[in-house]
C-alpha atoms as a PDB file:
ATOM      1  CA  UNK A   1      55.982  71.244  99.222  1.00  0.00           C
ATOM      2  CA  UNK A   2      59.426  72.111 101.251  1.00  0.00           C
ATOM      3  CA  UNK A   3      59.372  71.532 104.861  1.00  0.00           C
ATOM      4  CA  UNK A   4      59.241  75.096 106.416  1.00  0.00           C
ATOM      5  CA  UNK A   5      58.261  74.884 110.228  1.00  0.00           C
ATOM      6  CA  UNK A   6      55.111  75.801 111.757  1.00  0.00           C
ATOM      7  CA  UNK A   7      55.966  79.411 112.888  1.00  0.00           C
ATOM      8  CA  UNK A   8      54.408  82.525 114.677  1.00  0.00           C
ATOM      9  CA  UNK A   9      54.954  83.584 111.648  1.00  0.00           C
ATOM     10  CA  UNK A  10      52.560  81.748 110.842  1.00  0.00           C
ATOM     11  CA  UNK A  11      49.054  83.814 112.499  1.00  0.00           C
ATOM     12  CA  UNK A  12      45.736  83.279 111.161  1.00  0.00           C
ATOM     13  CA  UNK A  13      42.314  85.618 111.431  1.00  0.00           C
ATOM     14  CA  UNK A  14      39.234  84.186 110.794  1.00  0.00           C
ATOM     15  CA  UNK A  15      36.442  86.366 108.864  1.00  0.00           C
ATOM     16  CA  UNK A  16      32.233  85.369 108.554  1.00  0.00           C
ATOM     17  CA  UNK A  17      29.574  87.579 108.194  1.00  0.00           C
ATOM     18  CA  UNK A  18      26.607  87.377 110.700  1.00  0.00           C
ATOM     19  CA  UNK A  19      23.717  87.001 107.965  1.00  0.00           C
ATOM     20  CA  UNK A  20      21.324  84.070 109.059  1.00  0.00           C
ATOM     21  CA  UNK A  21      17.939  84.646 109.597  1.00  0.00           C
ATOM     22  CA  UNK A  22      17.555  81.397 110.974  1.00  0.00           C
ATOM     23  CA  UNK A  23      19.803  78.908 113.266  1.00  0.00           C
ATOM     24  CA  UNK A  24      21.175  81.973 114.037  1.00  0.00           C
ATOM     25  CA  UNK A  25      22.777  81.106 117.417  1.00  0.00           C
ATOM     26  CA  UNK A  26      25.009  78.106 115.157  1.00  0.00           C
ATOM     27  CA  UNK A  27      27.796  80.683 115.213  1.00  0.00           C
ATOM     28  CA  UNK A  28      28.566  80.233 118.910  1.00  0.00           C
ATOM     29  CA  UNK A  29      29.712  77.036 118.143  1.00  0.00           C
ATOM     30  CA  UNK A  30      31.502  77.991 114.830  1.00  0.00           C
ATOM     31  CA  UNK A  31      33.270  80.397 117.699  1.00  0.00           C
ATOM     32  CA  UNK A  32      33.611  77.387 120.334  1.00  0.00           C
ATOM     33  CA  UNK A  33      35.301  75.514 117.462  1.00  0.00           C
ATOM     34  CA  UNK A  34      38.135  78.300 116.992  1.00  0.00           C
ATOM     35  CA  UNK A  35      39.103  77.871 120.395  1.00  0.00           C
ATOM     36  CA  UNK A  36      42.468  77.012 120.508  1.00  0.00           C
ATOM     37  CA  UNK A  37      42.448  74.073 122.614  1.00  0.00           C
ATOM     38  CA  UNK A  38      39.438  72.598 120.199  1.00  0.00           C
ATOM     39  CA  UNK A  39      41.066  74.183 116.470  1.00  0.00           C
ATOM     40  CA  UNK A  40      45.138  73.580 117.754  1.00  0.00           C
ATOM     41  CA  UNK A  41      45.666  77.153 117.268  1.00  0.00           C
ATOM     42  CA  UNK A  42      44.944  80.273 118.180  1.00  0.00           C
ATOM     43  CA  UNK A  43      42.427  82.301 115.784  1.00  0.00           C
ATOM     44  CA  UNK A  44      41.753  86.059 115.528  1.00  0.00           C
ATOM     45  CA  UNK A  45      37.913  86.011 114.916  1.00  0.00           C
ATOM     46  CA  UNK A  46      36.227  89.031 113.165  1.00  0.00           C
ATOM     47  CA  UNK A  47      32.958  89.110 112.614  1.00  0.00           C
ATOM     48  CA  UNK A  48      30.961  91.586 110.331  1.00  0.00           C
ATOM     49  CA  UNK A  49      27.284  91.548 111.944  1.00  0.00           C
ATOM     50  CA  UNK A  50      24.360  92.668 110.013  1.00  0.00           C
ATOM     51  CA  UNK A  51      21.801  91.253 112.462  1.00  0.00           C
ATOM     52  CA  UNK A  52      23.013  93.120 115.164  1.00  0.00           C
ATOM     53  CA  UNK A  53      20.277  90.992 117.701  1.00  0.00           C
ATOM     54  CA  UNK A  54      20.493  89.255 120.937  1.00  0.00           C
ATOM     55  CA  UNK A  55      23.156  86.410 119.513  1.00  0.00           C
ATOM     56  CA  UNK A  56      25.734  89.598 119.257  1.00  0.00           C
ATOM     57  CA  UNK A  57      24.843  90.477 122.973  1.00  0.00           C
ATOM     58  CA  UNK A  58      25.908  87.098 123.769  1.00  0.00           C
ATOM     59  CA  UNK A  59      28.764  86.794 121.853  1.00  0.00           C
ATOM     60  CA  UNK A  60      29.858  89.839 123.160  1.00  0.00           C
ATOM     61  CA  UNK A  61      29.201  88.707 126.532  1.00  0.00           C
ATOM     62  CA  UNK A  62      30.627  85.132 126.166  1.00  0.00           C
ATOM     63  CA  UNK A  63      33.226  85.688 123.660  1.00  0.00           C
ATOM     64  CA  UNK A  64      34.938  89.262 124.449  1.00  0.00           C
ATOM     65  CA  UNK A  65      37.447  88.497 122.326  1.00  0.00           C
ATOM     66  CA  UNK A  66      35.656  88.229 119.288  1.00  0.00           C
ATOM     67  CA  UNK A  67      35.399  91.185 117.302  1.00  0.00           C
ATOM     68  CA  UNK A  68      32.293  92.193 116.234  1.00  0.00           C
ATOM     69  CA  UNK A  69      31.892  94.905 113.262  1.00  0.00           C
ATOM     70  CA  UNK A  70      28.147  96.420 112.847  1.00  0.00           C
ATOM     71  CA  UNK A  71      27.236  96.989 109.227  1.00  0.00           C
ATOM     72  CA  UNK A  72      24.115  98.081 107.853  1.00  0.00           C
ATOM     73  CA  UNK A  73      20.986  95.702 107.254  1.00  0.00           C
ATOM     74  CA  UNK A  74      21.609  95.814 103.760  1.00  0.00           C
ATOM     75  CA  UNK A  75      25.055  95.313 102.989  1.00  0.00           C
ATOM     76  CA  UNK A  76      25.878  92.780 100.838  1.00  0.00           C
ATOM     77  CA  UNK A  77      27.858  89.340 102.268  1.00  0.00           C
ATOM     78  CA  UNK A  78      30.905  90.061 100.474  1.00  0.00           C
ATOM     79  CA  UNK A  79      31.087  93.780 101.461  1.00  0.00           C
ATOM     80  CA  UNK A  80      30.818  92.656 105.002  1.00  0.00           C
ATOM     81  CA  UNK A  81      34.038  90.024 104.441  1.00  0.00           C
ATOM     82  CA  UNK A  82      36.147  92.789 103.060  1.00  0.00           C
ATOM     83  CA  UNK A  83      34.983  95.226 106.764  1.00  0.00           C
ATOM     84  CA  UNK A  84      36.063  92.236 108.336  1.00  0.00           C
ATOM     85  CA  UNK A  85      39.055  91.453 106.698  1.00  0.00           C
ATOM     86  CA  UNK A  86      40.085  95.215 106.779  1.00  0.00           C
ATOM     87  CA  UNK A  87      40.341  94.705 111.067  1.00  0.00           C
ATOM     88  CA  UNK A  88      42.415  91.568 110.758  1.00  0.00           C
ATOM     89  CA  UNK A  89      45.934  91.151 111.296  1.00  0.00           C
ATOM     90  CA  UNK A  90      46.927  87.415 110.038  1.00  0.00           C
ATOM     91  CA  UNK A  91      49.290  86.796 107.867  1.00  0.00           C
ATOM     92  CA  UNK A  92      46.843  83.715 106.627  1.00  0.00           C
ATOM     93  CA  UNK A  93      43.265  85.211 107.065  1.00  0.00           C
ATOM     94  CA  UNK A  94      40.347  82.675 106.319  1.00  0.00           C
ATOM     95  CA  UNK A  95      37.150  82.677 105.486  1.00  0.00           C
ATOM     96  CA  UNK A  96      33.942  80.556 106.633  1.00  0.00           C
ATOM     97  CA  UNK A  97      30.553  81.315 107.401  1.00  0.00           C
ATOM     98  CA  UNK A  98      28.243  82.104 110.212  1.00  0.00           C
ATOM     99  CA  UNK A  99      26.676  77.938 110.114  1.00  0.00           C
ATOM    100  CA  UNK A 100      29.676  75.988 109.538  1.00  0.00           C
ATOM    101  CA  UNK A 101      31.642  74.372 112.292  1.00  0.00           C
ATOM    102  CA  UNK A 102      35.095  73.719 112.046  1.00  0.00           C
ATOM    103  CA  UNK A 103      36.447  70.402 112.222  1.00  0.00           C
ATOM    104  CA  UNK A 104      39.083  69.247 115.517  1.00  0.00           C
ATOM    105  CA  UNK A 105      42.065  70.825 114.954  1.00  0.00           C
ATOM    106  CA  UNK A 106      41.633  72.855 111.601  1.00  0.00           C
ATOM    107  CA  UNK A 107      43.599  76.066 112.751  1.00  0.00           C
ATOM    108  CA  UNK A 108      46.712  74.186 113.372  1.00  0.00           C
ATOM    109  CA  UNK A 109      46.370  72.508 110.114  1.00  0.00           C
ATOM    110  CA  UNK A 110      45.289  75.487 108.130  1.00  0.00           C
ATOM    111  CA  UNK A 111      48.987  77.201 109.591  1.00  0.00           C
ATOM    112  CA  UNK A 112      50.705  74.073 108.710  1.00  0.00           C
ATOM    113  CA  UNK A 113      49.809  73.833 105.066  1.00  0.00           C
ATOM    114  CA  UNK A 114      51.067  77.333 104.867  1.00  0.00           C
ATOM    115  CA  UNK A 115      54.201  76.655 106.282  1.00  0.00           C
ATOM    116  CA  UNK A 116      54.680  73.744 104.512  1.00  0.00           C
ATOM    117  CA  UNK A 117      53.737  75.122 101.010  1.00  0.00           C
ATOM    118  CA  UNK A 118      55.891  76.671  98.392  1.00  0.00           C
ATOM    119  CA  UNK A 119      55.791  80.436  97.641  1.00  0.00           C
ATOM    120  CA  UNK A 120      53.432  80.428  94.797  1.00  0.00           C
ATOM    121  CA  UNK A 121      50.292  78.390  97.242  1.00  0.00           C
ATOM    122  CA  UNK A 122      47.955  81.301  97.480  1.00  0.00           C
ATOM    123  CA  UNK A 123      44.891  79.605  99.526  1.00  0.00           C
ATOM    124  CA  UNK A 124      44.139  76.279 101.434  1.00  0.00           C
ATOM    125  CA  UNK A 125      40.920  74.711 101.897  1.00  0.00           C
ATOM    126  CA  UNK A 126      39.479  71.417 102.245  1.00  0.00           C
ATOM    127  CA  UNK A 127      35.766  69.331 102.407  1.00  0.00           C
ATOM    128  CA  UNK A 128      32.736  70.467 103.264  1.00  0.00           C
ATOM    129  CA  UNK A 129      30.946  67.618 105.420  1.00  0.00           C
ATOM    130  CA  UNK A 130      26.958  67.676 106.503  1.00  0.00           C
ATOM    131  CA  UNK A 131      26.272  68.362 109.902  1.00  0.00           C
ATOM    132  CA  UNK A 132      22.774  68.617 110.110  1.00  0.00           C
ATOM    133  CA  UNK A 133      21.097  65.170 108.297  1.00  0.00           C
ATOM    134  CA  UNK A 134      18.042  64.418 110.194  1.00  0.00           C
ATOM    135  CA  UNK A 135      15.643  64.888 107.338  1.00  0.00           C
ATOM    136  CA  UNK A 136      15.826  64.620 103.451  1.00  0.00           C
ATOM    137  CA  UNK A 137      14.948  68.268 103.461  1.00  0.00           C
ATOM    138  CA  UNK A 138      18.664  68.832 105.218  1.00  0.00           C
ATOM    139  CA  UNK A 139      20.681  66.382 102.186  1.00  0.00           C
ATOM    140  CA  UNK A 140      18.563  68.119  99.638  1.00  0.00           C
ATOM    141  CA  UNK A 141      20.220  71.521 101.024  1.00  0.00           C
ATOM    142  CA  UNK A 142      23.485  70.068 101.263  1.00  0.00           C
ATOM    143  CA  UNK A 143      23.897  68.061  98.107  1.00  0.00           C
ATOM    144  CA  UNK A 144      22.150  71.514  95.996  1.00  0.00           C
ATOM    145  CA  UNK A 145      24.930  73.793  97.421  1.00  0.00           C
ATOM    146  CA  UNK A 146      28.025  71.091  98.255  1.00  0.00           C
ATOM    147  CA  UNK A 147      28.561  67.771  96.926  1.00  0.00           C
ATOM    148  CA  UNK A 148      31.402  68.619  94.710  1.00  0.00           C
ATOM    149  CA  UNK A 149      33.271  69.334  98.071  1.00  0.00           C
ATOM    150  CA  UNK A 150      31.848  66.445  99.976  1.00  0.00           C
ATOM    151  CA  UNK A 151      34.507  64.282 101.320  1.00  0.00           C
ATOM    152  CA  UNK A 152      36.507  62.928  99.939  1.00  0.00           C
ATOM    153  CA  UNK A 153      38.073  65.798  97.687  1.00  0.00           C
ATOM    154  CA  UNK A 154      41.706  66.566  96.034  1.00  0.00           C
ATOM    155  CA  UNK A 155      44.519  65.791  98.134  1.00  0.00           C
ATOM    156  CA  UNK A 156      47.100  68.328  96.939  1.00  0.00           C
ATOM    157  CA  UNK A 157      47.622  71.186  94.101  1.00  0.00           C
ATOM    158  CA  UNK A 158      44.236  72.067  92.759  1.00  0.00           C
ATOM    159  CA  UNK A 159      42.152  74.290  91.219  1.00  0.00           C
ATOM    160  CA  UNK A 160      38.574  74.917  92.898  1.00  0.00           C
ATOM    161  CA  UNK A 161      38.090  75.557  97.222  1.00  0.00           C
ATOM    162  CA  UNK A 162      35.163  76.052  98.576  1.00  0.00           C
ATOM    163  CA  UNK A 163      34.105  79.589  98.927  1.00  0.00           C
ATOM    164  CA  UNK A 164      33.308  78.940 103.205  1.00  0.00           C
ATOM    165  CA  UNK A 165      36.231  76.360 103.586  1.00  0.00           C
ATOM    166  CA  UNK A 166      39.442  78.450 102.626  1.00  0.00           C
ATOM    167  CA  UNK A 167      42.110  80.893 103.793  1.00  0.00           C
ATOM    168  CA  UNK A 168      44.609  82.937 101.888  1.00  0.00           C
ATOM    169  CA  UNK A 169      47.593  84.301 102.036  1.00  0.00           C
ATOM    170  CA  UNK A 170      46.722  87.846 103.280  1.00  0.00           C
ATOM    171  CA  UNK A 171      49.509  89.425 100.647  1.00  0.00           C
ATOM    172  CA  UNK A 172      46.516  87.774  98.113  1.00  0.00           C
ATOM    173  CA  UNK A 173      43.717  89.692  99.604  1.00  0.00           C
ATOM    174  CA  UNK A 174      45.918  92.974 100.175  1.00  0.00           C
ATOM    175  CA  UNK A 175      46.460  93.150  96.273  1.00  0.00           C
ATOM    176  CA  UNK A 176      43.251  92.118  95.125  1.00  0.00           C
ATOM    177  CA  UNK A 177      41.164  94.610  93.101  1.00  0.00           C
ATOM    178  CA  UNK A 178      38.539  95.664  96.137  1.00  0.00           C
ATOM    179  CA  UNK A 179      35.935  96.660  93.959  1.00  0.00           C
ATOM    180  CA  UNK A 180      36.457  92.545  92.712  1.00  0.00           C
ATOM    181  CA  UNK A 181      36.452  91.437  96.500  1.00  0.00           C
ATOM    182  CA  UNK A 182      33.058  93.656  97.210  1.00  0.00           C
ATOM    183  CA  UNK A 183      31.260  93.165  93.741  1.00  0.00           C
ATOM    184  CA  UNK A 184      30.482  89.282  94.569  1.00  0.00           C
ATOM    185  CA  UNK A 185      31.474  85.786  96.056  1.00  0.00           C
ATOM    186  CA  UNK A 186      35.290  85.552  96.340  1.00  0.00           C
ATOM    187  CA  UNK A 187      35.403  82.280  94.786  1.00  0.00           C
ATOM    188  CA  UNK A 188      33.568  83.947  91.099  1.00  0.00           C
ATOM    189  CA  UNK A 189      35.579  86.694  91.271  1.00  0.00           C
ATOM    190  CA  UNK A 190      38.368  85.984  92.890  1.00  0.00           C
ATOM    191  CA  UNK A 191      39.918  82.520  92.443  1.00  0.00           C
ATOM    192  CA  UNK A 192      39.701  82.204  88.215  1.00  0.00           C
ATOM    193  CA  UNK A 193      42.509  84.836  88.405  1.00  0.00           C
ATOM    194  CA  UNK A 194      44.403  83.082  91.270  1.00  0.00           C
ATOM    195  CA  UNK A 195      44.633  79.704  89.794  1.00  0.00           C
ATOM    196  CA  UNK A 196      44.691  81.428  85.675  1.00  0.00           C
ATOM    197  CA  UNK A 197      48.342  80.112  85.045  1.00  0.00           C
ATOM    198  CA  UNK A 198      47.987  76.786  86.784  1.00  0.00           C
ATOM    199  CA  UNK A 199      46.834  75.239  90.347  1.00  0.00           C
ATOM    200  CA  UNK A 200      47.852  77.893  93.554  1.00  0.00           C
ATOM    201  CA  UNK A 201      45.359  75.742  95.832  1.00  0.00           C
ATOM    202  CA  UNK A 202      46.374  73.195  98.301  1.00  0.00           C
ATOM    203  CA  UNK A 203      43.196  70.681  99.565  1.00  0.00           C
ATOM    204  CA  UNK A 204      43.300  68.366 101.805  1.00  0.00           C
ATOM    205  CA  UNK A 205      40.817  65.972 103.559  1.00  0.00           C
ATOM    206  CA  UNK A 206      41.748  66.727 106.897  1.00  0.00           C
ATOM    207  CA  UNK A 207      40.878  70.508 106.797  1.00  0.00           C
ATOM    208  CA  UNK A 208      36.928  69.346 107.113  1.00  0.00           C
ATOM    209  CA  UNK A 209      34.501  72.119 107.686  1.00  0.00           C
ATOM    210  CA  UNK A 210      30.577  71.199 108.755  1.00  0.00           C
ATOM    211  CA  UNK A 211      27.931  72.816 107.018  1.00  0.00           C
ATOM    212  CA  UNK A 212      25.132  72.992 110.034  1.00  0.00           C
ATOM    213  CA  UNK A 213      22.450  75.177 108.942  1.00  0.00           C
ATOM    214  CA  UNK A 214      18.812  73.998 109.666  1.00  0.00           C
ATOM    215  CA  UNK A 215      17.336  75.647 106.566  1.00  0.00           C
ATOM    216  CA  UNK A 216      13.050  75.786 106.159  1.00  0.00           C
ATOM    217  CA  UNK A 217      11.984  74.779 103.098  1.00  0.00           C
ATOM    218  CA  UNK A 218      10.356  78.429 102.604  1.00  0.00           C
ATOM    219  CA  UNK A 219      13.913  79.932 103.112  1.00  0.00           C
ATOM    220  CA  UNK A 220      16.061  77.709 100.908  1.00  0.00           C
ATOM    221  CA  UNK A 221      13.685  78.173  97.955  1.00  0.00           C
ATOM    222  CA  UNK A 222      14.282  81.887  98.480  1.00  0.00           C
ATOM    223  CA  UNK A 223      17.980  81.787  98.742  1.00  0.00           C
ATOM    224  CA  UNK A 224      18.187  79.191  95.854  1.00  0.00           C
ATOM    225  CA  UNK A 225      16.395  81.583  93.575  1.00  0.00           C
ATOM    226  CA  UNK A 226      18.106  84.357  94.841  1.00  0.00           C
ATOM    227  CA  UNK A 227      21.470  83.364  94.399  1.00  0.00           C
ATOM    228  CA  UNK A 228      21.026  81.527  90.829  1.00  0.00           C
ATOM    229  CA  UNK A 229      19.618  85.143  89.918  1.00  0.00           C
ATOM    230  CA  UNK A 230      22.534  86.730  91.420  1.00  0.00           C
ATOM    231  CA  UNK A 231      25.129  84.614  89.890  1.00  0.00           C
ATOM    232  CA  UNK A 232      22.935  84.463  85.864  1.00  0.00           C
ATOM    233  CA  UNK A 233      22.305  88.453  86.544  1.00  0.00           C
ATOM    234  CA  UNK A 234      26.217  88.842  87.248  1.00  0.00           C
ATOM    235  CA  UNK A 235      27.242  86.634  84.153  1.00  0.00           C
ATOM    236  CA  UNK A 236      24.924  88.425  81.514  1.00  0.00           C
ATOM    237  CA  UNK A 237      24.946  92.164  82.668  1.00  0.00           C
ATOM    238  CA  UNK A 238      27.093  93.540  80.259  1.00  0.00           C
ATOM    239  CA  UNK A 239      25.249  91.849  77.583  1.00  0.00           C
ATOM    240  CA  UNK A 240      22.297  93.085  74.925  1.00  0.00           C
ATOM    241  CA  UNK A 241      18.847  92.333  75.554  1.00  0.00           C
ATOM    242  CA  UNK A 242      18.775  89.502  72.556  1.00  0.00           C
ATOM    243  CA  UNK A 243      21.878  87.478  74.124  1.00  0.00           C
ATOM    244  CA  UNK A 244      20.242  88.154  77.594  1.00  0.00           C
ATOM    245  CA  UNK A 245      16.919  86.560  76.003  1.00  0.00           C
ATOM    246  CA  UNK A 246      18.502  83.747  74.574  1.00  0.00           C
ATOM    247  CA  UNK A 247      20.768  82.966  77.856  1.00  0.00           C
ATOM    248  CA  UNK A 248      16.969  82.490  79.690  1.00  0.00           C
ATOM    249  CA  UNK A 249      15.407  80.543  77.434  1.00  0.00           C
ATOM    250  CA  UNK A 250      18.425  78.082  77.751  1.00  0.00           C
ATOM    251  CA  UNK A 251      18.247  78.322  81.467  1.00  0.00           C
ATOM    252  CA  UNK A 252      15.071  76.745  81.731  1.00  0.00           C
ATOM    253  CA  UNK A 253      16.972  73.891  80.017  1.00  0.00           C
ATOM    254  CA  UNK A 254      19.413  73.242  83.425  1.00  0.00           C
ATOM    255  CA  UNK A 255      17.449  70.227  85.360  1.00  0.00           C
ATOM    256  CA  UNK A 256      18.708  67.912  83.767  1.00  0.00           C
ATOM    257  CA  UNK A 257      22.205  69.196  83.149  1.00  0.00           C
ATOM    258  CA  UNK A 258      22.288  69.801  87.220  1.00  0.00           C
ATOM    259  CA  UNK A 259      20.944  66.253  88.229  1.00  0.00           C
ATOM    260  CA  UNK A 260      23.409  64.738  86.019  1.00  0.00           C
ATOM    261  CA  UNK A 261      26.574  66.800  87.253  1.00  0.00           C
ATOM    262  CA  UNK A 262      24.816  66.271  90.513  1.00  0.00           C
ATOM    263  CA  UNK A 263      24.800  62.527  90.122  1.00  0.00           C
ATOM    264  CA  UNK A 264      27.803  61.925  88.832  1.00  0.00           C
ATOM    265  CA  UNK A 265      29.071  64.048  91.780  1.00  0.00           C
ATOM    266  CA  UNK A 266      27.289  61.622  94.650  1.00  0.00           C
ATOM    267  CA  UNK A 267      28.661  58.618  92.979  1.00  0.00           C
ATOM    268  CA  UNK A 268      32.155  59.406  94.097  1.00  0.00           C
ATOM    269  CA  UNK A 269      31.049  60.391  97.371  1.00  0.00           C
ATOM    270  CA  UNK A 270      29.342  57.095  98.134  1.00  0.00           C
ATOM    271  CA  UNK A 271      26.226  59.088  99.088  1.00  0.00           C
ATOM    272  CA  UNK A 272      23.438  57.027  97.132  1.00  0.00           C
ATOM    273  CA  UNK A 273      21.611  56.276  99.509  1.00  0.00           C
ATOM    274  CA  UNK A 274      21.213  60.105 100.647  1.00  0.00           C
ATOM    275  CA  UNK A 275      20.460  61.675  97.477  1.00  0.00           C
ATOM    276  CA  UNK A 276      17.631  59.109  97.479  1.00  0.00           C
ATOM    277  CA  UNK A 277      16.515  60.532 100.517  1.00  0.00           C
ATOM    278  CA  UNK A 278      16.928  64.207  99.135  1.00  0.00           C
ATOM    279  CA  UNK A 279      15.252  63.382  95.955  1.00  0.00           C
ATOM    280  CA  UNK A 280      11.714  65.069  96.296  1.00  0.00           C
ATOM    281  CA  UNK A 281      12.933  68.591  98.127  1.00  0.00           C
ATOM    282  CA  UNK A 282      16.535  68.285  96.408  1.00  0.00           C
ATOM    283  CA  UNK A 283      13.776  68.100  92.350  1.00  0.00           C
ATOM    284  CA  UNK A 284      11.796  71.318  93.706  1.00  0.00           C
ATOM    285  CA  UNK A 285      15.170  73.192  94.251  1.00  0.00           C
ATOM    286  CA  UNK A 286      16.799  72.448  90.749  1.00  0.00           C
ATOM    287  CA  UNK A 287      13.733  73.753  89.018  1.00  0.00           C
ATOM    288  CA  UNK A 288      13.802  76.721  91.139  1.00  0.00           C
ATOM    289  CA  UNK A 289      17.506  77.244  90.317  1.00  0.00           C
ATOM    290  CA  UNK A 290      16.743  77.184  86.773  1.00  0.00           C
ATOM    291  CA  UNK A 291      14.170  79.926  86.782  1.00  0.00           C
ATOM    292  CA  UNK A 292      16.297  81.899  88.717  1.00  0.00           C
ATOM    293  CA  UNK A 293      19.321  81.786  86.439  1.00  0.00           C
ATOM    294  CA  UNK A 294      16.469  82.317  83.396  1.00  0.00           C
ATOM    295  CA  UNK A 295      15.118  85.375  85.623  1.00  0.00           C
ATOM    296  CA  UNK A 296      18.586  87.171  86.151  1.00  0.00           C
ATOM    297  CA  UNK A 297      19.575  86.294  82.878  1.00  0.00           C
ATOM    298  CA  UNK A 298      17.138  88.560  81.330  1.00  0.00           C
ATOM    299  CA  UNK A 299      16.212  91.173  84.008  1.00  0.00           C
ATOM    300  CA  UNK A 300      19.878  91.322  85.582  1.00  0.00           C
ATOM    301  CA  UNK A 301      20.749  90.455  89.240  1.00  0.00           C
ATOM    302  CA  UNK A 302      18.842  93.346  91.054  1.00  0.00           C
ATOM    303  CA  UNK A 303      19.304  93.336  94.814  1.00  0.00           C
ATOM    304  CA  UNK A 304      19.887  89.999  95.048  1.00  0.00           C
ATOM    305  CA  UNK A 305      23.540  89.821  96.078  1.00  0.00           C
ATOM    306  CA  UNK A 306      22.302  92.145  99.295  1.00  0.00           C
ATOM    307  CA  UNK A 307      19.716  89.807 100.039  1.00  0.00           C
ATOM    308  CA  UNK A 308      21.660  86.410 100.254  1.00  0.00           C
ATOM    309  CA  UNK A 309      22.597  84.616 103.104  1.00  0.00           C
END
């Protein structure tokens, strides 16, 4: 990486969509945390909001400088990135959600890795770190969605960023196929093209983002099965019903392919002790995930990309 100063050429947005149906009011603090005496930085935030509900009063109260873009009830989470994207001005423009916090200081490092990177460095992102552990229920949430980018992760050139921990280039996003950027998660549709001819990604340890959402056990089980739909229904669409057939009878197959991955995952992250403690919920969600992948395997995603959150 050359050694290109820290510029105001340099200006980074920040997109989320407003989506959570519970521990809603966490995004005041993801907003707090983009101040730019707390990020190191200042941070155009654009939020698409869904909800439209008494936490956008008070953001718009509190946080006038926040801009706030009203989108239908049932617009999808990636649709709503790309409305908020489309009323940034950045030249870096990342994206996080409406329950993670960033860590002290991320803005400034965000900008720096830019300015320090070559040409071809296309994104930057970092770890995503717990911040809600009080029960087993909260790990089991956690580890299901995140260990891979539990701290610690790759310190340099690399391949994979979290989906809710990254920013990009905005030239990236500007030339992007939109119907790609609205169609699903950024990271399935978006980064295998980014990094096809070798690693465009720069991670690093220090760009930390919390994951704080409370979840109820009612609503993770919906979202898990919702999304593992989504993502089996987006992967077998195009195919015939026999492949589609075959794809969810091997689905049901996945527990113990995911608590191996999984545990071979928390072994590197020195979080033993944890998974332990996530064990009964975190056993309950992997089975779920499997019938959802079986179910959108066969009878194709449905609504459920509109429906995440």
């Amino acid at each position: 990486m050359n050694k290109a100063a820290v510029s105001d050429d340099w200006t980074l947005s920040v997109v989320l969509g407003r989506v959570s149906t519970e521990d809603g009011d966490r995004v005041l603090e993801t907003i707090a945390a983009l101040d730019e005496k707390e990020s190191g930085a200042p941070v155009e935030i654009v939020i698409a909001d869904r909800l439209q509900d008494g936490i956008s009063d008070r953001i718009r109260k509190e946080h006038p400088h926040v801009r706030l873009v009203p989108c239908p009830s049932d617009m999808t989470l990636p649709e709503m990135r790309l409305q908020a994207f489309d009323q940034t001005s950045g030249s870096i423009v990342a994206v996080t959600e409406d329950h993670c916090v960033p860590s002290p200081g991320w803005a400034g490092r965000v900008r720096e890795a830019f300015a320090k990177g070559d040409d071809d460095l296309v994104a930057v992102g970092g770890s995503v770190v717990n911040g809600v552990c009080d029960r087993g229920l909260d790990w089991a949430t956690f580890i299901c969605e995140y260990s891979f980018f539990s701290p610690p992760v790759v310190e340099g050139m690399t391949d994979a960023l979290p989906g809710m921990n990254v920013a990009y280039r905005r030239s990236v996003l500007e030339e992007a196929d939109r119907e790609r950027l609205r169609s699903g998660f950024w990271e399935t549709t978006l980064h295998p093209g980014l990094v096809a001819d070798g690693p465009t990604f720069y991670s690093s340890n220090q760009l930390a983002m919390f994951h704080k959402k409370k979840f109820s056990w009612r609503l993770f089980m919906a979202q898990r099965f919702i999304y593992s739909r989504y993502y089996a229904g987006l992967r077998f669409q195009n195919a015939g019903m026999a492949k589609r057939l075959a794809a969810g009878v091997a689905s049901l197959a996945l527990p113990p392919i995911l608590f191996y991955r999984m545990t071979r995952a928390i072994a590197k992250k020195g979080l033993q002790r944890e998974f332990i403690r996530a064990l009964p919920s975190l056993s309950t969600f992997i089975i779920i995930w499997a019938i959802g992948e079986s179910y959108g395997a066969i009878f194709g995603p449905g609504d459920a990309l509109a429906r995440i959150e």
